[in-house]
N, C-alpha and C. Protein backbone atom coordinates (compact mmCIF):
# COMPACT_ATOMS: atom_id res chain seq x y z
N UNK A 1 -164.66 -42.91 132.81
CA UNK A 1 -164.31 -41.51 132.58
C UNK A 1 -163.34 -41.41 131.41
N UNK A 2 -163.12 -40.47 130.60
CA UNK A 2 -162.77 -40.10 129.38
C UNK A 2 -161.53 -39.82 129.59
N UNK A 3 -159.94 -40.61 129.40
CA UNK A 3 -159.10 -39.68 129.90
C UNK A 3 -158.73 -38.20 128.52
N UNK A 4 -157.72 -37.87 129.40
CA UNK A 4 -157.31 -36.32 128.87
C UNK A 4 -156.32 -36.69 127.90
N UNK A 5 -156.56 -35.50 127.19
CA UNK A 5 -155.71 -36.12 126.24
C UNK A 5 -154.27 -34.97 125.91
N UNK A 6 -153.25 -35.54 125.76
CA UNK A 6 -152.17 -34.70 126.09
C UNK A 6 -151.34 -34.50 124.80
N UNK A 7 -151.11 -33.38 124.50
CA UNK A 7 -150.18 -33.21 122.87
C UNK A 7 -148.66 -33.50 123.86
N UNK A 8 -148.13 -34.09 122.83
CA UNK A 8 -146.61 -33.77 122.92
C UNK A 8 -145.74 -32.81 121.65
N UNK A 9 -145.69 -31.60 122.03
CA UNK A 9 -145.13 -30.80 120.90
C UNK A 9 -143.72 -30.39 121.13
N UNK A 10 -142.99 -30.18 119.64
CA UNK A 10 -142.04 -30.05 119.02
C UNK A 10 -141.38 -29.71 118.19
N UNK A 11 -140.68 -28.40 118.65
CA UNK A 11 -139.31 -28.04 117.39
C UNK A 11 -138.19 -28.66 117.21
N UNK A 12 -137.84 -29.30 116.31
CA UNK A 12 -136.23 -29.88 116.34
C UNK A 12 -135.85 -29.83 114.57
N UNK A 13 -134.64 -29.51 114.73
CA UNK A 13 -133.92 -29.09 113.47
C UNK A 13 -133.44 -30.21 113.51
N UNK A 14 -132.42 -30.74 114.26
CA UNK A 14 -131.51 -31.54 114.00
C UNK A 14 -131.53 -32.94 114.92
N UNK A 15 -133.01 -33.32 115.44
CA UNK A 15 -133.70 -34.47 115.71
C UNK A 15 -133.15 -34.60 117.64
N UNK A 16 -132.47 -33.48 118.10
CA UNK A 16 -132.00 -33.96 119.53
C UNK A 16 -133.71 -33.75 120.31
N UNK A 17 -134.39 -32.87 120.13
CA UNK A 17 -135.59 -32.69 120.99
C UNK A 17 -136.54 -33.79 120.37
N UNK A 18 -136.67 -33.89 119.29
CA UNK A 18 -137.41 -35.15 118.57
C UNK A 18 -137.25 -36.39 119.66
N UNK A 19 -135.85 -36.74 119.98
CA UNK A 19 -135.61 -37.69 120.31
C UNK A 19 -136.32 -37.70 121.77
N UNK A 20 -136.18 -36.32 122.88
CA UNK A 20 -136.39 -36.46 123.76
C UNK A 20 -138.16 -36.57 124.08
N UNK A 21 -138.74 -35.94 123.01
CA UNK A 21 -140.29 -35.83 123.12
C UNK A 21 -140.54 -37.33 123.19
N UNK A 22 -139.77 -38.29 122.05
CA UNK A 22 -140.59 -39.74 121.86
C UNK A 22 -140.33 -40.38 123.02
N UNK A 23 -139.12 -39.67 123.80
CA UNK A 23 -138.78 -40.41 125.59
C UNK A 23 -139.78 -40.30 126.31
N UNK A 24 -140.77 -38.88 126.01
CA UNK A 24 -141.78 -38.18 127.07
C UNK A 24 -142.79 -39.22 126.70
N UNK A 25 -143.01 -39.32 125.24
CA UNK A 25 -144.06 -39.88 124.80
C UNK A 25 -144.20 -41.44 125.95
N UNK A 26 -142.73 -42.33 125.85
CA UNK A 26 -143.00 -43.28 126.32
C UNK A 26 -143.80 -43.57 127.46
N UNK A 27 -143.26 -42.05 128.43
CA UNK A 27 -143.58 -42.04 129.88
C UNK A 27 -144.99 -41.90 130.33
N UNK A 28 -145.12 -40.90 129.22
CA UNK A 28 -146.83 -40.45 129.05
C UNK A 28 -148.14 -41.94 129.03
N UNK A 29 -147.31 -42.66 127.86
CA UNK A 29 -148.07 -43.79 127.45
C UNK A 29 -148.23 -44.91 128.49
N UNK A 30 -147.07 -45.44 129.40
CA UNK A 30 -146.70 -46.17 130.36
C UNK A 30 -147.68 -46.46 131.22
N UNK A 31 -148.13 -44.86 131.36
CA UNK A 31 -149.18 -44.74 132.45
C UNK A 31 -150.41 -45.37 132.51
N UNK A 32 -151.13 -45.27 131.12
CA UNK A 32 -152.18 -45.49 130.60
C UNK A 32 -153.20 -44.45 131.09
N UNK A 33 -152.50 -43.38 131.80
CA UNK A 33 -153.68 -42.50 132.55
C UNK A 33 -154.32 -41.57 131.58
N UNK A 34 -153.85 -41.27 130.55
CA UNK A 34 -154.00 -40.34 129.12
C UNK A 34 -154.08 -40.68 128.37
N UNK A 35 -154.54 -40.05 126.75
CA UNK A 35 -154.41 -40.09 125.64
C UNK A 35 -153.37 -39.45 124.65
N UNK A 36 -152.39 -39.49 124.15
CA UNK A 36 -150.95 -39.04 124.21
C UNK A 36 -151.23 -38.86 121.96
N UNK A 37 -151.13 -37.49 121.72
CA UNK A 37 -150.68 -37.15 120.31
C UNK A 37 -149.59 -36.48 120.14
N UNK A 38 -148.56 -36.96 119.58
CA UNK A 38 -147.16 -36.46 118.74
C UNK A 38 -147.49 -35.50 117.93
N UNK A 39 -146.97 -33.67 118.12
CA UNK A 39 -146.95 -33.27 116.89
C UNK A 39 -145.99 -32.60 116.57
N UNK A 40 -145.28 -31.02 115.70
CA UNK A 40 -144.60 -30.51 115.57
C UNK A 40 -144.87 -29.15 114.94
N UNK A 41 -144.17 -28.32 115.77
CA UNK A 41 -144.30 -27.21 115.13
C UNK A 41 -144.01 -26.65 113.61
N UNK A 42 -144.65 -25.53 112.90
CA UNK A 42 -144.12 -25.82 111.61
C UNK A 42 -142.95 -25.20 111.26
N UNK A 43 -142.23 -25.06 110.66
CA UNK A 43 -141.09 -24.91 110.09
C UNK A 43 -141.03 -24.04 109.56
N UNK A 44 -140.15 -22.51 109.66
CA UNK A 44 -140.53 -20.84 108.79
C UNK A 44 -139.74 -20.85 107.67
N UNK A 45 -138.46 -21.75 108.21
CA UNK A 45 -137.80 -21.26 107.77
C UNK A 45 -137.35 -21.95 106.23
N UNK A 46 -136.98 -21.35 104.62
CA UNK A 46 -136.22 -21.45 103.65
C UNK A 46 -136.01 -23.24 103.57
N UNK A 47 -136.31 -23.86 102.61
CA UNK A 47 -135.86 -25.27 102.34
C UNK A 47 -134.25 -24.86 101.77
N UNK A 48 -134.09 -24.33 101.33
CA UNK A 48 -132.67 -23.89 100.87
C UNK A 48 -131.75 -23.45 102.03
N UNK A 49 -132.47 -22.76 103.01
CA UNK A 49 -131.28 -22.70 104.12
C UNK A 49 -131.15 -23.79 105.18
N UNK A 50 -132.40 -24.44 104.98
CA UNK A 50 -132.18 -25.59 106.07
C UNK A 50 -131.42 -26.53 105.03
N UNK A 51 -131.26 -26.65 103.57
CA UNK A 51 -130.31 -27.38 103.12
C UNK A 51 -128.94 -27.14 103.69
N UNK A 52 -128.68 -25.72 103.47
CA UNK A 52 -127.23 -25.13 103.64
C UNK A 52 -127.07 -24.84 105.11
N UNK A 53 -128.24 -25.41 106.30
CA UNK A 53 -127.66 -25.66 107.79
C UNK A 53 -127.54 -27.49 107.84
N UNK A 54 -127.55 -28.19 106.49
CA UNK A 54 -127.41 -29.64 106.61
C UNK A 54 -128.34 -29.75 107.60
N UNK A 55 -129.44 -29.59 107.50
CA UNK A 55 -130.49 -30.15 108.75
C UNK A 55 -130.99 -31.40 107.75
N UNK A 56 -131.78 -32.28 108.72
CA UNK A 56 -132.24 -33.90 107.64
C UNK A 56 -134.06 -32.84 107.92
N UNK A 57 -134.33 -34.19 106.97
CA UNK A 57 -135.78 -33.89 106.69
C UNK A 57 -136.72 -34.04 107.92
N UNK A 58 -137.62 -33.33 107.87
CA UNK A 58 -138.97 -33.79 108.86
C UNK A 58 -139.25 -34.83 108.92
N UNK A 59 -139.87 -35.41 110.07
CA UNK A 59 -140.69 -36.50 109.99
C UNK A 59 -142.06 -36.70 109.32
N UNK A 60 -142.35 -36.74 108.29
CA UNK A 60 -143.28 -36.38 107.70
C UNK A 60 -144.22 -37.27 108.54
N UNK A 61 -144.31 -38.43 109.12
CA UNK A 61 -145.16 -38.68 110.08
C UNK A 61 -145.73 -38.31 111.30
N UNK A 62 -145.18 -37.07 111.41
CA UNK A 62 -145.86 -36.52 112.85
C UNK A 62 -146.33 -35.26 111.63
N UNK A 63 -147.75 -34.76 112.43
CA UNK A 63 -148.44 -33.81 112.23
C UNK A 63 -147.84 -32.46 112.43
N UNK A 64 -148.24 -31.75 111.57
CA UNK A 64 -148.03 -30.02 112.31
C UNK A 64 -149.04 -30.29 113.35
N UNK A 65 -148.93 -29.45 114.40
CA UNK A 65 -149.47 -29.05 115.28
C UNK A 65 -150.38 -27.38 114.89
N UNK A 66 -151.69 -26.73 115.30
CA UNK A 66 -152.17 -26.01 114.86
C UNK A 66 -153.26 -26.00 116.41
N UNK A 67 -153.43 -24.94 115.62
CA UNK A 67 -154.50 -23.81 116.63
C UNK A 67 -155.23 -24.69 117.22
N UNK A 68 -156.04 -25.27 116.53
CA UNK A 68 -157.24 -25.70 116.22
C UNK A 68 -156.64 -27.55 117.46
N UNK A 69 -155.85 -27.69 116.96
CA UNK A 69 -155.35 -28.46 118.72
C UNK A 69 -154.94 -27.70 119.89
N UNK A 70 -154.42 -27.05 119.64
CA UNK A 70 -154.56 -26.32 120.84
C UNK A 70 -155.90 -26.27 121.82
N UNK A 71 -156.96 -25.53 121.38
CA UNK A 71 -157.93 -25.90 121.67
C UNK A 71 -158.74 -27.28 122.10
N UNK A 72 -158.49 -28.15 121.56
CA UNK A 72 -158.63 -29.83 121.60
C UNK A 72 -158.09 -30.38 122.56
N UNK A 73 -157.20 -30.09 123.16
CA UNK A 73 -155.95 -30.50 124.11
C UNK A 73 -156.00 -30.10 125.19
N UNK A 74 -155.94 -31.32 126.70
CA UNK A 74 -156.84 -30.57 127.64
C UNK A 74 -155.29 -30.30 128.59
N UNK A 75 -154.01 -30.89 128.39
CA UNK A 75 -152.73 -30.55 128.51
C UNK A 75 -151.72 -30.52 127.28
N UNK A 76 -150.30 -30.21 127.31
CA UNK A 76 -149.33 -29.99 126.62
C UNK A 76 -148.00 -30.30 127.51
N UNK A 77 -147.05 -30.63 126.43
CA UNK A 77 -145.89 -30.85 126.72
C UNK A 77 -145.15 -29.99 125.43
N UNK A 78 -144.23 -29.61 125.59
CA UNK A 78 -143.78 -28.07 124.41
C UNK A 78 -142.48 -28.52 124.69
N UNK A 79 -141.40 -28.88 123.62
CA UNK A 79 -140.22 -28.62 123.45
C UNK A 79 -139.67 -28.31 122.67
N UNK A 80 -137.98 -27.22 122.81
CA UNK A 80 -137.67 -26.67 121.28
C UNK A 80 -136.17 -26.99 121.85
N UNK A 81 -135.80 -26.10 121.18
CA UNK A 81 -134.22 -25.85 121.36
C UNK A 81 -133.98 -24.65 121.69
N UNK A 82 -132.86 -23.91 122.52
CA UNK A 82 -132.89 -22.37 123.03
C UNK A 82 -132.51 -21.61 121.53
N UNK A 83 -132.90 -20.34 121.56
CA UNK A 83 -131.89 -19.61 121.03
C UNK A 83 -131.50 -18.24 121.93
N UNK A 84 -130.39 -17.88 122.29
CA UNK A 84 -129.76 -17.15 122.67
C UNK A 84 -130.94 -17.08 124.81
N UNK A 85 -131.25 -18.03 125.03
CA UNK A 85 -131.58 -18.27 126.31
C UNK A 85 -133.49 -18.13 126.00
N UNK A 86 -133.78 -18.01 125.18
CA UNK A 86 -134.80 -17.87 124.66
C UNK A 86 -135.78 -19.39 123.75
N UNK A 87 -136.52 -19.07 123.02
CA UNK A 87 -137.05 -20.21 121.76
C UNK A 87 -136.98 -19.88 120.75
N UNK A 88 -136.70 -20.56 119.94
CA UNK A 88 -136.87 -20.22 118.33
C UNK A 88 -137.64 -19.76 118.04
N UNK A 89 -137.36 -18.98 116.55
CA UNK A 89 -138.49 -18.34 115.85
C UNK A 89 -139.80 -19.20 115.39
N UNK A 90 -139.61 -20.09 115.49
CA UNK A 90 -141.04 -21.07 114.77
C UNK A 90 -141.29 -21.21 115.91
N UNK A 91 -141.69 -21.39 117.23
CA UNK A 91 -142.54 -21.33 118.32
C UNK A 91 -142.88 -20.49 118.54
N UNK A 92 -142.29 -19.25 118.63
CA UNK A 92 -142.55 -17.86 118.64
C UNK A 92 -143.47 -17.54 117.65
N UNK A 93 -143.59 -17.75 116.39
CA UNK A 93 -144.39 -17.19 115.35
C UNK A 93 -145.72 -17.99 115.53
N UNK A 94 -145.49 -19.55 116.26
CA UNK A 94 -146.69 -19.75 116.51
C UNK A 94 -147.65 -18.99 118.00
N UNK A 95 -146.95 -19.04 118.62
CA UNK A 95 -147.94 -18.45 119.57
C UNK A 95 -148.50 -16.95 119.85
N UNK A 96 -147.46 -16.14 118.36
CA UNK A 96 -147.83 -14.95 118.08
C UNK A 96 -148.76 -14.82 117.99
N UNK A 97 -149.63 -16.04 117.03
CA UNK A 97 -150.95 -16.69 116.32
C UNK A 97 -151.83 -16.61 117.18
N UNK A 98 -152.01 -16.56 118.27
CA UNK A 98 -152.66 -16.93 119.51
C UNK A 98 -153.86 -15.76 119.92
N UNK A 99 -153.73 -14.91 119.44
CA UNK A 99 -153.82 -13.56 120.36
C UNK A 99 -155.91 -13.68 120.03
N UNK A 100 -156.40 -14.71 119.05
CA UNK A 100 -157.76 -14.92 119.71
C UNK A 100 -157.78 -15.58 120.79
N UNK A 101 -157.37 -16.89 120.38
CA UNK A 101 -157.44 -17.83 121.65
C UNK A 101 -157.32 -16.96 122.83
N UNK A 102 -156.50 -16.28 123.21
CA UNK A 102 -156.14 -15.37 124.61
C UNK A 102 -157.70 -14.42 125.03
N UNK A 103 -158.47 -13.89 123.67
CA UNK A 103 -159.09 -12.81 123.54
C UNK A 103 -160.73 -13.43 124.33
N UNK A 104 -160.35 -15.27 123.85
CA UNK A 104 -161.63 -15.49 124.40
C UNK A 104 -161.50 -16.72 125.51
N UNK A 105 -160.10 -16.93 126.28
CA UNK A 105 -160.14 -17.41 127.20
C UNK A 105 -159.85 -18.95 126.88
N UNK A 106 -159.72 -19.03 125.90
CA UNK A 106 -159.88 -20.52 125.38
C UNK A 106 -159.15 -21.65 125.82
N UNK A 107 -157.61 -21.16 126.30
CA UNK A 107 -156.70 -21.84 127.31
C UNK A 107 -156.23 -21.73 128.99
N UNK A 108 -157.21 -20.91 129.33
CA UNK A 108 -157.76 -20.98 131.04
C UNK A 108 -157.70 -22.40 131.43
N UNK A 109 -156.81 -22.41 132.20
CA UNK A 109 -156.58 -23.72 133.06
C UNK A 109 -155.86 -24.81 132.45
N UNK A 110 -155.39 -24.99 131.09
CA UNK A 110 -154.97 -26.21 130.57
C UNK A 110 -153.72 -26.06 131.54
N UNK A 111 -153.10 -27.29 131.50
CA UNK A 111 -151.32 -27.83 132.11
C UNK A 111 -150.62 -27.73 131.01
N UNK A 112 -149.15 -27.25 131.58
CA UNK A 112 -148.39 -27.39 130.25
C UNK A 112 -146.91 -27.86 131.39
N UNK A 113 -146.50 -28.47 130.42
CA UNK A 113 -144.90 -28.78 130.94
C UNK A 113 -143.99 -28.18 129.50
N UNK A 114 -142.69 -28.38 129.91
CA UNK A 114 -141.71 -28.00 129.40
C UNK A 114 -139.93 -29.04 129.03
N UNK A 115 -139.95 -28.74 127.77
CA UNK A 115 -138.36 -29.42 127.75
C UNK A 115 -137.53 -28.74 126.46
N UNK A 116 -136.36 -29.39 126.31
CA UNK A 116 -135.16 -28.54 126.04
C UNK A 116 -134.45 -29.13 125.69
N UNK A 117 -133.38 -28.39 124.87
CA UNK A 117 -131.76 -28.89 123.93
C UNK A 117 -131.56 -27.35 123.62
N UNK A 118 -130.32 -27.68 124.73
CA UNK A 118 -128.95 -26.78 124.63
C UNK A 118 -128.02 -26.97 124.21
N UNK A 119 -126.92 -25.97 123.58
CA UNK A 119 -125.66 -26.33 123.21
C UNK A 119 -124.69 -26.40 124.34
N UNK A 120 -125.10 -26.08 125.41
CA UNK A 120 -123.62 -26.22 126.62
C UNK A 120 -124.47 -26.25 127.45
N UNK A 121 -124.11 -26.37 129.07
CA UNK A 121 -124.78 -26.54 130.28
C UNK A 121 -125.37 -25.74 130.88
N UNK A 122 -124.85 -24.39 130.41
CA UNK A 122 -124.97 -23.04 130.77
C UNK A 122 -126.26 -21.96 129.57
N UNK A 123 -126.39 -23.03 128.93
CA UNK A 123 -127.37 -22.31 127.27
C UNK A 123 -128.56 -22.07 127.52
N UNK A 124 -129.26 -22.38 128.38
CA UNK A 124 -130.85 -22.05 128.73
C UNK A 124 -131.87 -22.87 128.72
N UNK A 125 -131.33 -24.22 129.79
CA UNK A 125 -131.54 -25.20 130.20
C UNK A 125 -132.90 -24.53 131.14
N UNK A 126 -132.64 -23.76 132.17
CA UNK A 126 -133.70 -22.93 133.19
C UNK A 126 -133.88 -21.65 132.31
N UNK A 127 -133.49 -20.79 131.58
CA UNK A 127 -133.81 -19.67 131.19
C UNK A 127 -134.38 -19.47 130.06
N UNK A 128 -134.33 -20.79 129.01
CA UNK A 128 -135.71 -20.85 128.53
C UNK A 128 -136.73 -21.30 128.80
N UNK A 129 -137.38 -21.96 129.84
CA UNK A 129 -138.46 -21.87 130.65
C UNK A 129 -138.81 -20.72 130.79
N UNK A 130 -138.31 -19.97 131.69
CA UNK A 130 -138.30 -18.66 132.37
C UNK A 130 -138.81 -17.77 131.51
N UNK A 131 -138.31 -17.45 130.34
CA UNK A 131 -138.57 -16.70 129.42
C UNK A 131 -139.92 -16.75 128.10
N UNK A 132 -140.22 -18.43 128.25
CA UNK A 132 -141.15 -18.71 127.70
C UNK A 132 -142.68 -18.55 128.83
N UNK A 133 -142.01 -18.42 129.89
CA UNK A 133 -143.55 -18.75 131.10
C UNK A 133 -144.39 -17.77 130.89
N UNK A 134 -143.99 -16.10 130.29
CA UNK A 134 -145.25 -15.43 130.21
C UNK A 134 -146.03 -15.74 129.23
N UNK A 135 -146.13 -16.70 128.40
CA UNK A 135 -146.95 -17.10 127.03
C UNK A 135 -148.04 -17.68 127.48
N UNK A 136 -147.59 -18.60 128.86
CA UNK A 136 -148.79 -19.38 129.80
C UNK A 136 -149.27 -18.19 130.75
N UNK A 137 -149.17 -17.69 131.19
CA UNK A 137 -149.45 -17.21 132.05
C UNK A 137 -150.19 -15.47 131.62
N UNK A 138 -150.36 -15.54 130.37
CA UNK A 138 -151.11 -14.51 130.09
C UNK A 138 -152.41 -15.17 128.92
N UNK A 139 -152.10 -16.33 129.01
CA UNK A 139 -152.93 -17.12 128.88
C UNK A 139 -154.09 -17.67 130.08
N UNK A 140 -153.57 -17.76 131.21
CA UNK A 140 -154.00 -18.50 132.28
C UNK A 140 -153.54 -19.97 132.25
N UNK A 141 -152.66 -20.42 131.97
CA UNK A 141 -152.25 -21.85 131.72
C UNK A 141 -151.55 -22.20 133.11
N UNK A 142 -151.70 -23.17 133.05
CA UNK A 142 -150.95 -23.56 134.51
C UNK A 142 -149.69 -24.71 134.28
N UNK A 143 -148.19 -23.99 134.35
CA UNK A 143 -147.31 -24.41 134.30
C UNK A 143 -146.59 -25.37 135.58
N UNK A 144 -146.80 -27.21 134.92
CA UNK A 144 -146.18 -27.92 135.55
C UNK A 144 -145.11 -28.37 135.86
N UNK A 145 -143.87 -27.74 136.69
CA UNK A 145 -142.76 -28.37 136.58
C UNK A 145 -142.40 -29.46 137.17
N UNK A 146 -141.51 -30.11 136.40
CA UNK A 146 -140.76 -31.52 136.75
C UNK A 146 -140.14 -31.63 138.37
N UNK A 147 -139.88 -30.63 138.62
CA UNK A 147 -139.16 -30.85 139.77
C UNK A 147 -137.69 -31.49 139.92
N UNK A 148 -137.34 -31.70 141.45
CA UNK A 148 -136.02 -32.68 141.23
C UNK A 148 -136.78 -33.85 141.27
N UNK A 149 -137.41 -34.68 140.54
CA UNK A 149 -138.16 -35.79 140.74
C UNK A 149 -137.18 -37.48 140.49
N UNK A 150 -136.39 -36.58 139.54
CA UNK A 150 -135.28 -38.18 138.78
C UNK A 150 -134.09 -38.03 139.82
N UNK A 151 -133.49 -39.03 139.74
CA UNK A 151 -131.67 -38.69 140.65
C UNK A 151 -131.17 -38.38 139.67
N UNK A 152 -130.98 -38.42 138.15
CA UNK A 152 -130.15 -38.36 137.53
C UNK A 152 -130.11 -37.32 137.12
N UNK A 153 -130.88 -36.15 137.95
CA UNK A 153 -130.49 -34.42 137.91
C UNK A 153 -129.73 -34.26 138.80
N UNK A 154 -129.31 -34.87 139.44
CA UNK A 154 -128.43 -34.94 140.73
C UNK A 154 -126.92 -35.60 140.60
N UNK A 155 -126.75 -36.10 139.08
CA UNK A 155 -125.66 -36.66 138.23
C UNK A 155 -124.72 -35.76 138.20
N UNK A 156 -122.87 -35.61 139.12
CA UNK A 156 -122.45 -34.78 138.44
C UNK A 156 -121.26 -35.68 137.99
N UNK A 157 -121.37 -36.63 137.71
CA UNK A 157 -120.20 -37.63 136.89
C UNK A 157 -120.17 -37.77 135.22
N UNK A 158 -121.13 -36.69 134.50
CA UNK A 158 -121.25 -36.66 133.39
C UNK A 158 -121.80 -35.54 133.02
N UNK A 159 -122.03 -35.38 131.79
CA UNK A 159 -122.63 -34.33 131.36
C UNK A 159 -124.17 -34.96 131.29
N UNK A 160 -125.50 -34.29 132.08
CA UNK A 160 -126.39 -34.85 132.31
C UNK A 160 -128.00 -33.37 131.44
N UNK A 161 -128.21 -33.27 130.69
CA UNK A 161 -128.84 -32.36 130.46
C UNK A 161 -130.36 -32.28 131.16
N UNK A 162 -131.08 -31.29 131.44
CA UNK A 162 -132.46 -31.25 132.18
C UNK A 162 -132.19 -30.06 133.23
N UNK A 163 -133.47 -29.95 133.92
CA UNK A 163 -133.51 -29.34 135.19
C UNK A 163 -134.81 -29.37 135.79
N UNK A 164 -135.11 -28.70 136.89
CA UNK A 164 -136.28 -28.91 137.45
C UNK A 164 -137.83 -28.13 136.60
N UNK A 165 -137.02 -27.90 136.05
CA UNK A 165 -137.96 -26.93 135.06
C UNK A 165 -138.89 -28.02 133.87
N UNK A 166 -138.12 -29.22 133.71
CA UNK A 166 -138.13 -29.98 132.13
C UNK A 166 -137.04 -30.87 131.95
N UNK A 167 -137.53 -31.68 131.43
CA UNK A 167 -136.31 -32.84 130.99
C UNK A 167 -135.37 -31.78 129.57
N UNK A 168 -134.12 -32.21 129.17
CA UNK A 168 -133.39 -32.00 128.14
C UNK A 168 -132.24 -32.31 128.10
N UNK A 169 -131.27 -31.81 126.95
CA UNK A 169 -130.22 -32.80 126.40
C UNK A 169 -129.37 -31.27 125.91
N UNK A 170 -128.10 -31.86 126.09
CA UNK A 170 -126.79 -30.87 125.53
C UNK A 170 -126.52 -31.68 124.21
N UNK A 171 -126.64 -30.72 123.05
CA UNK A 171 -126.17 -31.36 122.12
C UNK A 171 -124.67 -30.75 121.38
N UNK A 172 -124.01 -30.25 122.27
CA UNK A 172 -122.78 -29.48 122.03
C UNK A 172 -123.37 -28.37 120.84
N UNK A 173 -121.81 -27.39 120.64
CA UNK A 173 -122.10 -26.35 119.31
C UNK A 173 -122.28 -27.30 118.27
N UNK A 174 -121.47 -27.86 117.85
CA UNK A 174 -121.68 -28.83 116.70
C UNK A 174 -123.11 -29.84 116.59
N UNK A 175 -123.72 -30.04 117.95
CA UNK A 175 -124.86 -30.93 117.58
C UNK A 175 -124.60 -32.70 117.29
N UNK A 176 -123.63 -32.82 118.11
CA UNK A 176 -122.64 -34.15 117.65
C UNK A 176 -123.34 -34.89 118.52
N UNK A 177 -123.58 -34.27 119.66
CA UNK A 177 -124.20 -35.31 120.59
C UNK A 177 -125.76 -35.27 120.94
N UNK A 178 -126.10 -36.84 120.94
CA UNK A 178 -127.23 -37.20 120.42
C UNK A 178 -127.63 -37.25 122.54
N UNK A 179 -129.56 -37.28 122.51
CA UNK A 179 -129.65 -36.96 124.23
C UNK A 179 -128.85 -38.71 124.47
N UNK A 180 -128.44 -38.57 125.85
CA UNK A 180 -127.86 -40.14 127.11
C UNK A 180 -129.02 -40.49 127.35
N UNK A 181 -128.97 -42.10 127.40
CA UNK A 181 -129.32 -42.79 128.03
C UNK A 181 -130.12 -41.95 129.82
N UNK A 182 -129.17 -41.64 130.10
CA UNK A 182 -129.70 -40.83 131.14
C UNK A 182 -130.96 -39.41 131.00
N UNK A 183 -130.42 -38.70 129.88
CA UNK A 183 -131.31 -38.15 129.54
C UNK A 183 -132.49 -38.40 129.06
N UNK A 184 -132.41 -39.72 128.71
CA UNK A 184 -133.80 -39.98 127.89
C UNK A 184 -134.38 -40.72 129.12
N UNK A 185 -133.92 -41.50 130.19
CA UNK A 185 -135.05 -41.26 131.30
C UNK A 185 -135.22 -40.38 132.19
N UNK A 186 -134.53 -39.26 132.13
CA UNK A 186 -135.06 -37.63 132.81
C UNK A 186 -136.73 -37.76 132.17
N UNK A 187 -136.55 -37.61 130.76
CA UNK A 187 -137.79 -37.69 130.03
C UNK A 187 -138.86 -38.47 130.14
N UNK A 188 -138.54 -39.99 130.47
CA UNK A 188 -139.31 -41.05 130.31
C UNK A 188 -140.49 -40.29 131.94
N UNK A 189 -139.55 -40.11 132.77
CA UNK A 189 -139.94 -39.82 134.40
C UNK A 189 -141.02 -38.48 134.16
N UNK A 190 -140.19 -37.50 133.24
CA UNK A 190 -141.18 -36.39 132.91
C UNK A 190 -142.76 -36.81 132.74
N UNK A 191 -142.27 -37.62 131.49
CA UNK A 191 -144.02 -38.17 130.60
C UNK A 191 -144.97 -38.74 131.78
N UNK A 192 -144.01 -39.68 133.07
CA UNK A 192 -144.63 -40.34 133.71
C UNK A 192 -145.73 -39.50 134.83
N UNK A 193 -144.71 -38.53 135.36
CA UNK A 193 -145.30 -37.89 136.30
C UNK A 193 -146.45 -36.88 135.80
N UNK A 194 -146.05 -36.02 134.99
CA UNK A 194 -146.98 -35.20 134.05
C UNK A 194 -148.31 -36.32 133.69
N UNK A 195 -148.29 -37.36 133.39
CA UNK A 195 -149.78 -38.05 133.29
C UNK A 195 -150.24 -38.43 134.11
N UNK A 196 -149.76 -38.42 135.69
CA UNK A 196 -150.11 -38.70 136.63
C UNK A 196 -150.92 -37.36 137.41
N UNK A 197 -150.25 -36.24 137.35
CA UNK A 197 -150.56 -35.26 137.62
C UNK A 197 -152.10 -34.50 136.88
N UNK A 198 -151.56 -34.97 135.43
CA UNK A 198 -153.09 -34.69 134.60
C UNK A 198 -154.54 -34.86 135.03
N UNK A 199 -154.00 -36.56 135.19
CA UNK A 199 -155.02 -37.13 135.37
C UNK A 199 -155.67 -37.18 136.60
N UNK A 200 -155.05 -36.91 138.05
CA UNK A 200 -155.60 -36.14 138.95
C UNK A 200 -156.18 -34.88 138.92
N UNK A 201 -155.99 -33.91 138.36
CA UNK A 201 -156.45 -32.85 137.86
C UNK A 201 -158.05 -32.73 137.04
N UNK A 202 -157.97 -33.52 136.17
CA UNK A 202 -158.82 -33.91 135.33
C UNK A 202 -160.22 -34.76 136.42
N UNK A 203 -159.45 -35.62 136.79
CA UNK A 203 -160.36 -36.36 138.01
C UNK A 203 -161.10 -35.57 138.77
């Protein structure tokens, strides 16, 4: 049997969600239950202002991500960074894009999971989920959450980023801090279970 094949997608300015997707990636891969592609959303915004927000360059090795996978992709994994409890404008402008795909059903039934980078604990760790879920769901997509599945959501001896919603990482206002050790197996557990789940599905 053919397994499924799963995007791992991504906004990151300043490489904290980057980091956590290649955690998902690991988990995803581990399994061997899937077929696992890295991509990234594209970028709206000014090379001149992302100079003057000191952001570093893209990975020019991961792909944009586009419509045309969407379609191709029989699950997803989607992570950005909040803004104001919400997603950025470059996820947003992509799925603005969408409104054939929706017109002819084209993402009925795919899985999608979810992850995240906040600036504090309180930034929209659960409330950008929340706020992103009608994008699936007027789609017909069927949103997988993580659950309490790791202990180390259950961590209160540190600053531990994630929730049951999605793995993720606090990268303070400044962005100083890069995801923990801990956080990056919130993630690893994400990738794991999500290909496990797929691939029953798929089965």
């Amino acid at each position: 049997m053919t397994k499924p094949t799963v995007y791992v997608v991504y906004y990151s300015t300043y490489g904290h969600v980057k980091t956590i997707a290649d955690s998902i990636v690991e988990g995803l891969k581990g399994t061997d239950l899937v077929d696992v592609k890295l991509c990234q959303f594209q970028e709206t915004l000014p090379q001149e202002v992302l100079e003057k927000m000191h952001a570093p360059e893209k990975d020019a090795a991961v792909p944009i991500f586009t419509l045309d996978d969407l379609t191709k992709g029989d699950a997803f994994l989607f992570g950005f960074p909040t803004r104001y409890g919400t997603v950025p404008a470059q996820v947003k402008t992509f799925w603005d894009s969408t409104g054939g795909l929706w017109a002819s059903g084209a993402l009925q039934a795919k899985m999608v999971g979810l992850f995240f980078s906040t600036a504090s604990q309180n930034g929209g760790q659960e409330t950008t989920a929340l706020t992103f879920l009608p994008n699936l769901v007027h789609h017909g997509m069927i949103f997988v959450p993580m659950g309490y599945t790791h202990n180390n959501l259950f961590d209160v001896t540190e600053v531990v980023g994630g929730s049951p919603y999605g793995a993720g990482t606090i990268a303070t206002s400044t962005g100083a801090r890069m995801p923990s050790v801990k956080e990056k197996e919130i993630a690893v557990n994400q990738g794991e279970r999500f290909a496990k789940i797929v691939s029953q599905y798929h089965a």
